[in-house]
Protein backbone atom coordinates (compact mmCIF):
# COMPACT_ATOMS: atom_id res chain seq x y z
CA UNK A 1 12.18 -4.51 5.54
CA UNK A 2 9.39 -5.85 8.09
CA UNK A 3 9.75 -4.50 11.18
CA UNK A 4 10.95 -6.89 14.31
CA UNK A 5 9.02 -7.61 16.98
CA UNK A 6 8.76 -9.04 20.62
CA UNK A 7 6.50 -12.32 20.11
CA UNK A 8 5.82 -12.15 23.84
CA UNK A 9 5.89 -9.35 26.83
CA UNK A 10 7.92 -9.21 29.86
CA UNK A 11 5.62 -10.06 31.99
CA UNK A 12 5.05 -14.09 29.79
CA UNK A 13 8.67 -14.28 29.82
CA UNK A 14 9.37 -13.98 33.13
CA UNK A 15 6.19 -16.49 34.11
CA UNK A 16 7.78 -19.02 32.06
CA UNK A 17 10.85 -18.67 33.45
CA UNK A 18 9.35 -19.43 36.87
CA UNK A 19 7.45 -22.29 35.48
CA UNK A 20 10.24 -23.49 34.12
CA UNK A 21 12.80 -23.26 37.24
CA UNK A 22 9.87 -24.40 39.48
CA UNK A 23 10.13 -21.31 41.84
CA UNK A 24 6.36 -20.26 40.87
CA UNK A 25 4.84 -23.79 42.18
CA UNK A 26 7.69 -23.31 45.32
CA UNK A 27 6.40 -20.35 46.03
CA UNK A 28 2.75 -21.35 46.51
CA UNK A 29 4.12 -24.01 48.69
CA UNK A 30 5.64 -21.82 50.87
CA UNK A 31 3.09 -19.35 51.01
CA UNK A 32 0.02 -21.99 51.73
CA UNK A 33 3.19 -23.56 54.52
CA UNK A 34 3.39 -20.19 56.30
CA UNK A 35 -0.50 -20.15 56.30
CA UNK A 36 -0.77 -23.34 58.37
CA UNK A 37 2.94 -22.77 60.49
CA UNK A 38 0.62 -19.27 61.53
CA UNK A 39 -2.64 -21.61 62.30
CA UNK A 40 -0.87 -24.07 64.28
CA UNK A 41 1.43 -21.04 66.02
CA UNK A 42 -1.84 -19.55 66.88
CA UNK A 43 -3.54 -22.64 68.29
CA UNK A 44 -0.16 -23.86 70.07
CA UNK A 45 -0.99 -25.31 73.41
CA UNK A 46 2.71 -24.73 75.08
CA UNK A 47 5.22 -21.80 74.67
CA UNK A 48 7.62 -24.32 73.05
CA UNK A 49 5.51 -25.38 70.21
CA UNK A 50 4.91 -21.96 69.58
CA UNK A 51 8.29 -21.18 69.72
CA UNK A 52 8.78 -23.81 67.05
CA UNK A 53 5.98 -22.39 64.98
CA UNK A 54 7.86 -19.11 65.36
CA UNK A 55 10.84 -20.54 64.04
CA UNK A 56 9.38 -21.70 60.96
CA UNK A 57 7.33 -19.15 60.05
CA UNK A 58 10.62 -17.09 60.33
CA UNK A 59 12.42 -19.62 58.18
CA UNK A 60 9.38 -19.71 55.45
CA UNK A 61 9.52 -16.01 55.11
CA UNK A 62 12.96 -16.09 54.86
CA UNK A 63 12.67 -18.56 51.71
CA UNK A 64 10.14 -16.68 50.82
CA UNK A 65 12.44 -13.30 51.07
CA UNK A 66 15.03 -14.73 49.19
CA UNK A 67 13.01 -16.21 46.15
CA UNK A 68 11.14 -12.73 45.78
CA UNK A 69 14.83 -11.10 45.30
CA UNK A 70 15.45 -13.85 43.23
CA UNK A 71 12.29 -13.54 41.20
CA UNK A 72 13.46 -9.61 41.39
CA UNK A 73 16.98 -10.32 40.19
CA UNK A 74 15.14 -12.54 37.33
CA UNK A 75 12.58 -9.97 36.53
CA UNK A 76 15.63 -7.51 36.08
CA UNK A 77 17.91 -9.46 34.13
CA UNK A 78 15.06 -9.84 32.00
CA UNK A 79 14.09 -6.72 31.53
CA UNK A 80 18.04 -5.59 30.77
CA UNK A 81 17.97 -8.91 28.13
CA UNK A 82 14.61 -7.39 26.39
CA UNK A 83 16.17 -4.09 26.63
CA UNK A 84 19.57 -5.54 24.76
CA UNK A 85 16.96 -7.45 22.52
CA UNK A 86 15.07 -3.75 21.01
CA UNK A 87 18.84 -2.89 20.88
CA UNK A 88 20.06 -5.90 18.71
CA UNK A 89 16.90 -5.94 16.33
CA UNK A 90 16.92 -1.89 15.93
CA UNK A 91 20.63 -3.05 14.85
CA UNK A 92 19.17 -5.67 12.50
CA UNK A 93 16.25 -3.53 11.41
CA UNK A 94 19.31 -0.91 10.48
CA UNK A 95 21.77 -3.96 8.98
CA UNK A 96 18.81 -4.56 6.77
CA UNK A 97 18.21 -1.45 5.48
CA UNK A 98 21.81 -0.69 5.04
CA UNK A 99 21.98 -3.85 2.88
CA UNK A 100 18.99 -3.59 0.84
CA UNK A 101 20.42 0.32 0.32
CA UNK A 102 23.66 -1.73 -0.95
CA UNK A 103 21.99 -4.23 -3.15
CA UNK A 104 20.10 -1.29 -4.47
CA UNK A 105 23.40 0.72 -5.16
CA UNK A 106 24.77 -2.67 -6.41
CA UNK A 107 22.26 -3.02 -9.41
CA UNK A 108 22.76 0.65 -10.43
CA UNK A 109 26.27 -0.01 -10.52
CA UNK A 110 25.62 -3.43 -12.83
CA UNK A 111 23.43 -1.47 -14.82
CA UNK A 112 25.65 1.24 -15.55
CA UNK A 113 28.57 -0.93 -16.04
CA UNK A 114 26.39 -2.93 -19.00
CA UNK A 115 25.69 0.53 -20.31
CA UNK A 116 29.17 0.52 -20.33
CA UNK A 117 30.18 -2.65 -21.79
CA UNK A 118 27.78 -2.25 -24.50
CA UNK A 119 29.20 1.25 -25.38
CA UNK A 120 32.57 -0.13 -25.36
CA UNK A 121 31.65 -3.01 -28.00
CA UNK A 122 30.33 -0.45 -29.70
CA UNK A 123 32.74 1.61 -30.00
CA UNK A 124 35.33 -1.63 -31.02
CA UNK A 125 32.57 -2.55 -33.91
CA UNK A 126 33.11 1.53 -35.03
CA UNK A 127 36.69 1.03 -35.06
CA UNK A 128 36.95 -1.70 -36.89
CA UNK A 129 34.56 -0.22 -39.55
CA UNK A 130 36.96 2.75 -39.43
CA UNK A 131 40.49 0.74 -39.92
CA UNK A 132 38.98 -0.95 -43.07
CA UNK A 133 38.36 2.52 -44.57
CA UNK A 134 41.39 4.93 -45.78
CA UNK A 135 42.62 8.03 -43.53
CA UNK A 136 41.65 11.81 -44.15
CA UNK A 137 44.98 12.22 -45.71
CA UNK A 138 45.18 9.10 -48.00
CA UNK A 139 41.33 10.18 -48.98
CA UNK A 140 42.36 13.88 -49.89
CA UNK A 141 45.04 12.48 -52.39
CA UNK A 142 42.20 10.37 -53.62
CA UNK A 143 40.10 13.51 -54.46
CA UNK A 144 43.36 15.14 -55.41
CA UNK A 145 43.79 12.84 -58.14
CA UNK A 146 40.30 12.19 -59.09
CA UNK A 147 40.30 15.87 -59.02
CA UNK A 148 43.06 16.15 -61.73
CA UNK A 149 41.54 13.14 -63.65
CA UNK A 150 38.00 15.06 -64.01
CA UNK A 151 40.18 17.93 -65.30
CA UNK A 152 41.59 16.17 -67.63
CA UNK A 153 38.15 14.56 -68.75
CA UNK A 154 36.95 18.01 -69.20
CA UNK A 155 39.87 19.23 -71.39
CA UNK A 156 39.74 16.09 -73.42
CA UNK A 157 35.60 16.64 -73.55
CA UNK A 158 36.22 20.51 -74.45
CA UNK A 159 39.02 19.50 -77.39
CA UNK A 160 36.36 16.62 -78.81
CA UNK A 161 33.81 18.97 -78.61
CA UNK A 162 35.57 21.49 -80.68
CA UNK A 163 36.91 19.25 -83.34
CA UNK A 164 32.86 17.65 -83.73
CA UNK A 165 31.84 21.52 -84.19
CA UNK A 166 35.06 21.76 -86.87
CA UNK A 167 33.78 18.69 -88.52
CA UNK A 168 30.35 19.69 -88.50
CA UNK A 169 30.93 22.92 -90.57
CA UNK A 170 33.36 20.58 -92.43
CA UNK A 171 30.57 18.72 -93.40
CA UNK A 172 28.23 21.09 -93.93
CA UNK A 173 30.47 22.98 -96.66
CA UNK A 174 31.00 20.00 -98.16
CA UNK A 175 27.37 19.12 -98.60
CA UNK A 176 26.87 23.05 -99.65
CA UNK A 177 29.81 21.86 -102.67
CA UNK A 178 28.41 18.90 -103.12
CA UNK A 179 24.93 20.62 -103.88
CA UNK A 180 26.49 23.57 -106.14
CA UNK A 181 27.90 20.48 -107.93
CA UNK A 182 24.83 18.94 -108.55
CA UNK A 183 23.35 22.16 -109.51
CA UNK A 184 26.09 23.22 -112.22
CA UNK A 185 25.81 19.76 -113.16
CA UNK A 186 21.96 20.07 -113.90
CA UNK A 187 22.84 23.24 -116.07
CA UNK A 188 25.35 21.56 -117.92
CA UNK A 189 23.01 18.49 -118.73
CA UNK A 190 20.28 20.74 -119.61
CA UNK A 191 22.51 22.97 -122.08
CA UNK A 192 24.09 19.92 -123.63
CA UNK A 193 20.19 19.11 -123.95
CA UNK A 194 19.81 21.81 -125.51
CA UNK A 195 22.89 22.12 -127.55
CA UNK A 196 21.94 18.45 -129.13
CA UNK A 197 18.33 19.36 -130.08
CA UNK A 198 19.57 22.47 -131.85
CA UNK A 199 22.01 20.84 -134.00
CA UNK A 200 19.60 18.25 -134.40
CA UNK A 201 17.10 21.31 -135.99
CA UNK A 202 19.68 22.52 -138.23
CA UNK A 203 20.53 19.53 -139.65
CA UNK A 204 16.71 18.83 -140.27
CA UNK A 205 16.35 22.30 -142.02
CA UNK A 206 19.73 21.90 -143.94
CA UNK A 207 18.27 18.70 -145.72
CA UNK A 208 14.91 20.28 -146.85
């Protein structure tokens, strides 16, 4: 905060306090009065004129007396009102820092409660997410039992497996018959061939 200060001194203050109640002007008007009341009482021709000179020279200072104390009483009233003014805008200067301190604190505070807020939603969006998905304890069973089914699989695989490798040397004897088949029946063709052409000579030689 800017610092607070007097826009004028004591000594302006209390001058236009004097202009303003008129005492300043009264004053000169006394003073430049007890100047001539001292001519005159000086140049009186009788004792009673000066005696009346006396009298208001007496009652000029007098005035004159009693608007200094005045002026005094002024000048310290014044003086205890500039001293209560420092106190009142060290007060302000303080009130001012105390509250831009607060607003200060304030914003941290919003700030940290946003933080908050926005941890908070979240944590509601992650909970939701969480309530649409199956507990620990419902999701074990489901491994349980996918667990079990995979076994199964594998037995089932394993049995499959072992009845393809059955089949396959099934399949391969066969084809090992089937091929001694063919073979004897090759031989036997090729005997009955050969059977047939030697009848076929003898009966030739048998008619010569």
């Amino acid at each position: 905060p800017l610092p607070l200060t007097r826009s004028f001194s004591s000594d302006e203050v209390i001058r236009k306090r004097l202009l303003i109640d008129g005492d300043g002007a009264g004053d000169d008007r006394r003073i430049n009065l007890l100047g001539k009341s001292f001519i005159k009482w000086r140049n009186s021709g009788s004792q009673e004129e000066g005696y009346s000179q006396y009298q208001r020279m007496l009652s000029t200072l007098s005035q004159c007396e009693f608007s200094m104390g005045k002026t005094l009483l002024v000048y310290d009233m014044n003086l205890r009102e500039m001293e209560n003014y420092e106190k009142i805008y060290k007060d302000i200067e303080n009130s001012i820092s105390a509250a831009h301190e607060k607003i200060s604190e304030c914003k941290k505070q919003i700030l940290q409660a946003k933080r908050i807020r926005k941890n908070r939603q979240e944590y509601d969006a992650l909970a939701k997410v969480i309530q649409h998905h199956p507990d620990r304890h419902e999701t074990l069973k489901q491994l349980e039992a996918l667990g079990k089914e995979l076994q199964h699989l594998s037995h089932i695989k394993e049995n499959v497996e072992d009845k393809l490798e059955l089949r396959r040397k099934q399949f391969h004897v066969l084809l090992s018959t089937i091929h001694e088949l063919q073979q004897t029946l090759e031989n036997d063709e090729k005997l009955s061939e050969a059977e047939e052409s030697q009848e076929t000579q003898m009966e030739t030689e048998t008619k010569q």
